[in-house]
Protein backbone atom coordinates (compact mmCIF):
# COMPACT_ATOMS: atom_id res chain seq x y z
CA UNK A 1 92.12 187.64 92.86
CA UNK A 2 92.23 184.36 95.16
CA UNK A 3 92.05 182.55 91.72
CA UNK A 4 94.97 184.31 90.14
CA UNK A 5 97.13 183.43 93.25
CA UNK A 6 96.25 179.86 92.84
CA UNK A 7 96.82 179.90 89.25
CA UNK A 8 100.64 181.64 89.98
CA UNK A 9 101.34 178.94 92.31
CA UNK A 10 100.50 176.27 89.65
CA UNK A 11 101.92 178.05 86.55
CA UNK A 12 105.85 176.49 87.60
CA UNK A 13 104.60 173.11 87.28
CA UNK A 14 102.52 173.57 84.17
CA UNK A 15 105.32 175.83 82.20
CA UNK A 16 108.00 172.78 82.48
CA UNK A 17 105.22 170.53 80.58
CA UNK A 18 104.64 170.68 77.30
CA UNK A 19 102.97 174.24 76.08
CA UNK A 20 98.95 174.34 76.99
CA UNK A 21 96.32 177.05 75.53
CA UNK A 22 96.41 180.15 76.95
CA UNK A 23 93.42 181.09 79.73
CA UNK A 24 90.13 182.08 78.24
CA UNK A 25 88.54 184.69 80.05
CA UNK A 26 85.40 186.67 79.83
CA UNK A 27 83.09 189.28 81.54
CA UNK A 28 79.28 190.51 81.29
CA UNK A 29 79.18 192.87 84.16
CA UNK A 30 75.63 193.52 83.48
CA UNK A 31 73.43 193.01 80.35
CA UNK A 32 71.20 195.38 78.27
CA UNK A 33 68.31 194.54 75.33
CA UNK A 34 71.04 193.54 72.40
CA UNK A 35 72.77 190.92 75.04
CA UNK A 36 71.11 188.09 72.83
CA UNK A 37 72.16 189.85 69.53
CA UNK A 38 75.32 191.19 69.54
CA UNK A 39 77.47 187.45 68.98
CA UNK A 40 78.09 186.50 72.70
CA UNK A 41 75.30 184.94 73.74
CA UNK A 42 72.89 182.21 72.46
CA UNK A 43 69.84 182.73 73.99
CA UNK A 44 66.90 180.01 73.45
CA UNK A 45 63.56 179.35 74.97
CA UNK A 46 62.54 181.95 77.18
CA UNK A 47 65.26 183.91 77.94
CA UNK A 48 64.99 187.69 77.15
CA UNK A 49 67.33 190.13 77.77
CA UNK A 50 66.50 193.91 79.69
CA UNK A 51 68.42 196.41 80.84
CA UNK A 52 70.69 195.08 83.78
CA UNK A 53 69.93 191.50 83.59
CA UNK A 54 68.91 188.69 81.82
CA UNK A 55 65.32 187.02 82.53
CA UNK A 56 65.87 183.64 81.97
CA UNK A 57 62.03 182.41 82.27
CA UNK A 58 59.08 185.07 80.48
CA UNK A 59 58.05 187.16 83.07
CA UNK A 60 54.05 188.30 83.29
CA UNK A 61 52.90 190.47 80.69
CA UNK A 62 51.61 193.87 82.11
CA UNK A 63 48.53 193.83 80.64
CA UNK A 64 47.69 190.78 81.92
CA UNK A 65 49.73 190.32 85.42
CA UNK A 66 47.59 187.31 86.54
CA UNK A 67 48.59 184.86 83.69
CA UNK A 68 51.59 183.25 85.42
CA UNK A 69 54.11 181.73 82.70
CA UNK A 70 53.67 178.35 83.68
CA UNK A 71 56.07 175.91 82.36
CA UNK A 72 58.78 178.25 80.41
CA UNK A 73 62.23 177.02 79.67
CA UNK A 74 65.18 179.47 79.60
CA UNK A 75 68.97 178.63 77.89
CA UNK A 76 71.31 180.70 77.73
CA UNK A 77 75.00 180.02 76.59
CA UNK A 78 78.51 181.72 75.81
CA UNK A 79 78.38 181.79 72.04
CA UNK A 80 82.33 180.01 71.90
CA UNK A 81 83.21 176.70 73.67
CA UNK A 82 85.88 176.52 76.57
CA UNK A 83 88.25 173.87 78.03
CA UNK A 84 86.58 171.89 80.65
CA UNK A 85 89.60 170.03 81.54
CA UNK A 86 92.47 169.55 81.85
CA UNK A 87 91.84 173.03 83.47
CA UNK A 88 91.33 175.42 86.38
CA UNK A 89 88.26 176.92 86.18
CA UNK A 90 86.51 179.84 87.93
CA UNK A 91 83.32 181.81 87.47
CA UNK A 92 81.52 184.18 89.65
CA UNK A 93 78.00 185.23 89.25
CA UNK A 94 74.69 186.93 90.52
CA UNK A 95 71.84 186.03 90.15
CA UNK A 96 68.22 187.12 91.25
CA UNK A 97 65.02 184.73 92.30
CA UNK A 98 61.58 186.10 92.98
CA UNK A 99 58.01 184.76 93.49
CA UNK A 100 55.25 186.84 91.68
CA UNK A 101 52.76 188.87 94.12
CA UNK A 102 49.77 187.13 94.83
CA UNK A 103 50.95 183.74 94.84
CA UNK A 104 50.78 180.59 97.32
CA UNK A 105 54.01 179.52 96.16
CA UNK A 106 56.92 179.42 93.01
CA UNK A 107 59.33 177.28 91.37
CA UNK A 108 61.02 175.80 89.86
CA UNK A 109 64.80 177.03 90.02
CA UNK A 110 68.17 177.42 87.49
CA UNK A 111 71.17 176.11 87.27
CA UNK A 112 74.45 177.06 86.17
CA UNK A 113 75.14 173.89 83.50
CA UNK A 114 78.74 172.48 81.37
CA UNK A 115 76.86 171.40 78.16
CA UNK A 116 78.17 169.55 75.67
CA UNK A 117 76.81 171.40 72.90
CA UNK A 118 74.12 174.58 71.67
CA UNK A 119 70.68 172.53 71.24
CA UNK A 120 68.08 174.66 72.38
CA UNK A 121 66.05 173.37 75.93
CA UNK A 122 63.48 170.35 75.39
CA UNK A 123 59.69 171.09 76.76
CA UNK A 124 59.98 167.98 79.42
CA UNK A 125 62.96 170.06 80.83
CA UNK A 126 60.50 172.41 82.26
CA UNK A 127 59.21 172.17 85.84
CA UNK A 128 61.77 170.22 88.25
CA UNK A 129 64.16 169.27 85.30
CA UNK A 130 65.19 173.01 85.33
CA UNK A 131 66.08 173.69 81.76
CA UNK A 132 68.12 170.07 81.76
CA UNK A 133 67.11 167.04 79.87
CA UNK A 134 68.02 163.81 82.15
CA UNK A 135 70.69 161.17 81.14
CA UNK A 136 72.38 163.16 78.77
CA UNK A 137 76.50 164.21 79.53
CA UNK A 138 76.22 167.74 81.17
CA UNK A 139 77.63 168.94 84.66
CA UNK A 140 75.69 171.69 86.16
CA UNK A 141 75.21 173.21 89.32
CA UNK A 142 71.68 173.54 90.33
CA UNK A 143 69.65 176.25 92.80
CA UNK A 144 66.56 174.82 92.96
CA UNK A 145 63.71 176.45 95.00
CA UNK A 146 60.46 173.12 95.13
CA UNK A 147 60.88 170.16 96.45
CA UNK A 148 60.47 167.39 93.93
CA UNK A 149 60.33 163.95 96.02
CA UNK A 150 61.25 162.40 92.41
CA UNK A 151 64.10 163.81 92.42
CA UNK A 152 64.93 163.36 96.45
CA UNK A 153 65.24 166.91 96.72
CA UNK A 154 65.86 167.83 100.65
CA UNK A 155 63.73 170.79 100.73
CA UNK A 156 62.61 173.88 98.76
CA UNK A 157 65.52 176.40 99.20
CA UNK A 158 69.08 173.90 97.73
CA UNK A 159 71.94 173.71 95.86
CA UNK A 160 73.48 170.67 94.49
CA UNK A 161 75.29 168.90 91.64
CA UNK A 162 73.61 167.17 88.90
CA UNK A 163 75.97 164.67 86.93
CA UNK A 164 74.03 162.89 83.53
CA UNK A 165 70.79 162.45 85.56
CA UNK A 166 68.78 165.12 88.09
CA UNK A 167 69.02 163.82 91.54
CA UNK A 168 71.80 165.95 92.64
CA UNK A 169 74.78 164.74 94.58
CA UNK A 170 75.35 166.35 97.02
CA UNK A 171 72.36 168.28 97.64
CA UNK A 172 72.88 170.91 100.02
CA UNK A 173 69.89 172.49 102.37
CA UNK A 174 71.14 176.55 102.21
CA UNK A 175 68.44 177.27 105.59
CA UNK A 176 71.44 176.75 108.17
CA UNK A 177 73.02 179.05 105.75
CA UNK A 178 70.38 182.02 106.49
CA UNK A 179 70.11 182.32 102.71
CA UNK A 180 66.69 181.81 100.89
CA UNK A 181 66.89 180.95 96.94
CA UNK A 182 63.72 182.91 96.37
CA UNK A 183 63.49 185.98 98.01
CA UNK A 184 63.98 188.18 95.75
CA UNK A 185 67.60 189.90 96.81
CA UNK A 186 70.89 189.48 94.49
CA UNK A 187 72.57 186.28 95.29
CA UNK A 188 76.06 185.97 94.79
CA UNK A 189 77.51 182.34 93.60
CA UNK A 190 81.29 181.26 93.18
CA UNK A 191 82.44 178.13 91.23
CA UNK A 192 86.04 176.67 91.40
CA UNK A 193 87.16 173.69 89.68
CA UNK A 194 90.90 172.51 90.54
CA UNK A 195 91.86 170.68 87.42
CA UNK A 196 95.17 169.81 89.93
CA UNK A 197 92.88 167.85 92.48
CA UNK A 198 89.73 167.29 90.43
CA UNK A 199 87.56 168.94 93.18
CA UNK A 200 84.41 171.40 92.44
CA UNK A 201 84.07 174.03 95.52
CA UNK A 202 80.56 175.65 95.32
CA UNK A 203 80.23 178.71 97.29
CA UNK A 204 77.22 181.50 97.96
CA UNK A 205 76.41 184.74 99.56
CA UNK A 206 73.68 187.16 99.56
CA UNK A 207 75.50 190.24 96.82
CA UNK A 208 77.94 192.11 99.28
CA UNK A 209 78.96 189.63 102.18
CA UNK A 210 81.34 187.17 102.48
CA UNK A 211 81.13 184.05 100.37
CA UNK A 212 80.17 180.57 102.41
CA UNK A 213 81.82 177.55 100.95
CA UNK A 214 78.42 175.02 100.45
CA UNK A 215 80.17 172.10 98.27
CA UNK A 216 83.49 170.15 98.11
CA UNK A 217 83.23 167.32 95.92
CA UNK A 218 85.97 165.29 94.01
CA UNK A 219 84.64 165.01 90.23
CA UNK A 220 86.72 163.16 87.07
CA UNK A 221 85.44 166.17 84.70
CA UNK A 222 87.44 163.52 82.20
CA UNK A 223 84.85 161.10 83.02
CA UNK A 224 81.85 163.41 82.93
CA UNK A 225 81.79 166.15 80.33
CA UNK A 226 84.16 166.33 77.36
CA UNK A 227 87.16 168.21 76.93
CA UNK A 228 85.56 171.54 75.08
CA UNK A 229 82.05 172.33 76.50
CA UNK A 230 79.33 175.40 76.24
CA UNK A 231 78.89 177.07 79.99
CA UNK A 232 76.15 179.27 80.66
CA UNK A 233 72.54 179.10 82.75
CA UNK A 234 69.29 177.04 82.74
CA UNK A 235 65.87 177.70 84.17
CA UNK A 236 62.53 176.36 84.32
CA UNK A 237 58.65 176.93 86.12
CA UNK A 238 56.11 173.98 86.64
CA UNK A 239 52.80 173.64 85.44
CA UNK A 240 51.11 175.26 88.99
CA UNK A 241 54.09 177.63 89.89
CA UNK A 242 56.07 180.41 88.51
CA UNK A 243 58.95 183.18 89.26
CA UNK A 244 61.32 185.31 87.88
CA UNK A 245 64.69 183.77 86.89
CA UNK A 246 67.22 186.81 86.23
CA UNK A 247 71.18 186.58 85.88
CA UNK A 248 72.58 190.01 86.81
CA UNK A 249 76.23 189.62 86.27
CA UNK A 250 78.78 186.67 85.49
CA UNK A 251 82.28 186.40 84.62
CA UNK A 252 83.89 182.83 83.83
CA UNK A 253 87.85 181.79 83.32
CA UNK A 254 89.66 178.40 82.16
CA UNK A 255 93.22 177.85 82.50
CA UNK A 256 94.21 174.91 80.32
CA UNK A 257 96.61 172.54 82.27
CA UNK A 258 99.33 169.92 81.37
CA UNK A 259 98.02 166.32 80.48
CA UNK A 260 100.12 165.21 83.18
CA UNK A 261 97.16 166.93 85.97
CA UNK A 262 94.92 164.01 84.06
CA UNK A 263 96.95 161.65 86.03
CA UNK A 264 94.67 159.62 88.66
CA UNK A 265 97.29 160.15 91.77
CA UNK A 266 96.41 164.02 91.79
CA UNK A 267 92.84 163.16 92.54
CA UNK A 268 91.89 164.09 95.94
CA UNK A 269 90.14 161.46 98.28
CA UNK A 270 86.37 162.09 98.75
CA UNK A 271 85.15 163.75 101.50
């Protein structure tokens, strides 16, 4: 709804410009065993579809529950491209981390990633690359749950933004938030590109209370990603760790703007 005001206060500007595609808009309000097969989806790596979510990393077999699935790579993208920019973009999602019984500890996280095309995960993304391969053009938004010192990470329970390589910036500690990555409730996450300002608002909730805003940072998607991209989710474990990586629901729109929003005096100062 609060996107759909935004994008009526925005529409006089872009209707007196020259005609721009019309919004792309989709919805998986939950998932089932043919989510991988019926067209929408590309799922690689990992990633296996059940009924009412998608596990994005193998989880233990239950005939043998003590063989972790150490280093598993999940992909999963919308089968059709979108407009990264010049757009608005929204998508809302939930999303479910949990550490397997018995164990001293988990990792390694997911992300939510812009891609710039379908090529299935590499096997050095696993572990603390989280289903991304480093130096490569991708935006994505990470929630990763083990500190990697490699990567600077601040601590084992963050969110942050990963531009071509994986030390995020910012990277945001969620403990002041009172919200832990991996415990195993339904986390809710909102992202909201302004194609108008070129800022990306990050925010995140446990499922059913009120969304905190955890990032505001100015990013030149023109700069970053290009135009037409492939949106969906990463995940990864290490080689000592493991835990479940499961999307529950997700819904994603882009509203194509005028080239004029491309113009550098609409970007917002940093913060």
């Amino acid at each position: 709804m609060i996107f759909l005001l935004l994008l009526s206060i925005f529409l006089p500007s872009a209707s007196s410009s020259i005609p721009v595609d019309p919004p792309v808009s989709f919805s998986f309000s939950s998932f089932n065993p043919k989510s991988c097969s019926d067209g929408s989806l590309i799922c690689m790596g990992a990633v296996t579809p059940s009924y009412g979510y998608l596990s994005l990393t193998s989880d233990p077999s239950p005939e043998s529950p003590d063989q972790l699935p150490l280093k598993k790579v999940g992909r999963v993208l919308y089968s059709q491209p979108v407009t990264a920019w010049p757009a608005m973009i929204s998508t809302t999602f939930t999303i479910r981390i949990s550490p397997y019984p018995n164990t001293t500890d988990s990792a390694d996280g997911m992300t939510f990633v812009f891609a710039t095309d379908t090529s299935p995960p590499t096997e050095n993304s696993a572990g603390g690359n989280l289903g991304l391969s480093n130096g490569v053009s991708q935006l994505a938004v990470e929630l990763d749950t083990y500190k990697n010192d490699y990567w600077s990470d601040p601590d084992a329970n963050h969110m942050g933004i990963d531009i071509a390589n994986l030390t995020s910036n910012p990277a945001k500690s969620l403990d002041s938030s009172g919200i832990d990555l991996k415990s195993g409730r339904p986390i809710q996450v909102h992202i909201y590109y302004d194609g108008w300002t070129k800022i990306l608002y990050v925010y995140v909730a446990y499922a059913g209370n009120p969304l905190q805003k955890l990032i505001e940072r100015p990013i030149l998607l023109s700069e970053t990603i290009p135009s037409s991209v492939y949106v969906g989710f990463t995940a990864s474990t290490g080689p000592d760790f493991s835990e479940s990586h499961q999307v529950l629901d997700w819904t994603f729109t882009t509203f194509p703007l005028p080239s004029s929003s491309l113009e550098e005096q609409n970007l917002a100062m940093p913060i």
